[in-house]
Protein backbone atom coordinates (compact mmCIF):
# COMPACT_ATOMS: atom_id res chain seq x y z
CA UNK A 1 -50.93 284.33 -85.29
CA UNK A 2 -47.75 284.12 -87.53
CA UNK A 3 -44.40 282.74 -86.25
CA UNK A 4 -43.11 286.17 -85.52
CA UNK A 5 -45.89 287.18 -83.05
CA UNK A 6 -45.76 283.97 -81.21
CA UNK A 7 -42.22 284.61 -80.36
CA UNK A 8 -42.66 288.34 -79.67
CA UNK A 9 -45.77 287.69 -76.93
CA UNK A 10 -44.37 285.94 -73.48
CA UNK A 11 -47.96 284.87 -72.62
CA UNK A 12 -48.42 283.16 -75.74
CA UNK A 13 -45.01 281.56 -74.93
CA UNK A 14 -46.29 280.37 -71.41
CA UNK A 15 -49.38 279.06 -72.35
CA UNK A 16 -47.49 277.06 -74.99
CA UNK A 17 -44.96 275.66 -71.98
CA UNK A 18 -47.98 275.06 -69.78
CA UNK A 19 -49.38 272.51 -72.67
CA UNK A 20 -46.12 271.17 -73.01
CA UNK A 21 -45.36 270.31 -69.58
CA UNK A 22 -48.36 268.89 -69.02
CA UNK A 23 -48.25 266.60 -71.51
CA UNK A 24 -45.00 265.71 -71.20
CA UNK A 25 -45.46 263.04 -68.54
CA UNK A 26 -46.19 259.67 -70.13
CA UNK A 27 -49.30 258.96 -68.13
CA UNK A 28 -50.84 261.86 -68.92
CA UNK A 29 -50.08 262.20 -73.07
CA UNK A 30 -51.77 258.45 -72.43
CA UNK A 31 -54.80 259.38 -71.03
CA UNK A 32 -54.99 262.50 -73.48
CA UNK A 33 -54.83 260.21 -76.40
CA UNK A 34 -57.06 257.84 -74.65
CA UNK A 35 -59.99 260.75 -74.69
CA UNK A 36 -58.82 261.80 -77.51
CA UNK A 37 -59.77 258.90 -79.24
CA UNK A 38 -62.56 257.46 -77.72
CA UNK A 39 -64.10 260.56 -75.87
CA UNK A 40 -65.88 261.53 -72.88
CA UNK A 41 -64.84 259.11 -70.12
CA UNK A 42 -64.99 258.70 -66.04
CA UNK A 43 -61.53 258.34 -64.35
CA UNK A 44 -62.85 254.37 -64.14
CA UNK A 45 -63.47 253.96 -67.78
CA UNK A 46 -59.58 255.74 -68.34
CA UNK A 47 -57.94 253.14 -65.63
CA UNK A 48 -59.42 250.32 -67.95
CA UNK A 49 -57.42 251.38 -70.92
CA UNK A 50 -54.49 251.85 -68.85
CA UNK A 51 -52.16 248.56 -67.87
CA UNK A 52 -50.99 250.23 -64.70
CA UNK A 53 -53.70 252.18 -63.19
CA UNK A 54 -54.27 253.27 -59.94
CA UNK A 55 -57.22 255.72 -59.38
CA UNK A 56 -55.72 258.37 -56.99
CA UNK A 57 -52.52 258.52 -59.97
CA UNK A 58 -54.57 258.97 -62.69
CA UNK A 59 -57.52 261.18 -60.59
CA UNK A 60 -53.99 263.86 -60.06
CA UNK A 61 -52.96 263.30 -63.53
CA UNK A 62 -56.60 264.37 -64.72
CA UNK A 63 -56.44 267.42 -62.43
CA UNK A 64 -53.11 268.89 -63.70
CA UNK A 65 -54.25 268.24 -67.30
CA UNK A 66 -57.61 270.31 -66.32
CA UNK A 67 -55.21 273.30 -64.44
CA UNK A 68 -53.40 273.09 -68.04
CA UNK A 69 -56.89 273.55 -69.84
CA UNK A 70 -56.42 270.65 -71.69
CA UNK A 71 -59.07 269.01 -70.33
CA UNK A 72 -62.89 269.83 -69.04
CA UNK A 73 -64.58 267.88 -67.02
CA UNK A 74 -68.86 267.74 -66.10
CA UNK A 75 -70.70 266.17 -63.42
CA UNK A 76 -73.71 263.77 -64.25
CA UNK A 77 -74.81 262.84 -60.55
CA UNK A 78 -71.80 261.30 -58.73
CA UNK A 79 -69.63 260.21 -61.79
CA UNK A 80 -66.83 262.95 -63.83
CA UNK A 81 -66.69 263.23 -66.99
CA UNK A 82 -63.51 264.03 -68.24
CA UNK A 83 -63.19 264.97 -72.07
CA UNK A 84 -60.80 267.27 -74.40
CA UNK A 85 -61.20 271.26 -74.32
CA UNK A 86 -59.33 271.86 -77.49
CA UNK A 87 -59.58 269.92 -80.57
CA UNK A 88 -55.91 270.92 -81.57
CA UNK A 89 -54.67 268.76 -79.60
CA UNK A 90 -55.16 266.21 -82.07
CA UNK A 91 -52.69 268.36 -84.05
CA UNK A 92 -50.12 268.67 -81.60
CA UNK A 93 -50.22 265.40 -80.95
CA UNK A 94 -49.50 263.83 -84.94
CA UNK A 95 -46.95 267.22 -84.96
CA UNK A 96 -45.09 265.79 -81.84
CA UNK A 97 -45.01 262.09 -83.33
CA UNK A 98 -43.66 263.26 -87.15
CA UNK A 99 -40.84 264.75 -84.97
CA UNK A 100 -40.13 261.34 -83.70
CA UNK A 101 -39.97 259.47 -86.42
């Protein structure tokens, strides 16, 4: 999709602000680069690579970024696994941080 028909479609538009907003919370562009780089993890294994962690914050941070479809998640007996559903993000991501510097 060129830059014209992004711009000329209002769904694409708010699936693009959906993205956005969800990842524009720090906790949660934390815990997408966190699977990101390391993969399929349990909301346990993300609280150990976070300094501040509580499990209910980060359990509603995973849920908004799964409403977003940013994330999937499967069940392997009582544990989540929590993992990226689009490998752009990786994209966005670098994209967002050249704008930065």
């Amino acid at each position: 999709m060129d830059q014209m028909e992004v711009h000329n479609n209002n769904q694409k538009l708010a699936d693009m602000a959906k993205i956005l907003k969800a990842i524009s919370n720090y906790n949660r562009l934390q815990i997408v680069q966190i699977l990101l780089t390391e993969g399929e993890m349990t909301v346990n294994e993300i609280c150990s690579r976070i300094e501040t962690c509580e499990q209910s914050l980060i359990s509603h941070h995973l849920a908004a970024l799964k409403q977003a479809e940013i994330l999937i998640s499967r069940r392997s007996g009582r544990k989540i696994y929590y993992s990226s559903a689009k490998d752009e993000l990786h994209k966005l991501l670098n994209c967002i941080e050249n704008c930065c510097n």
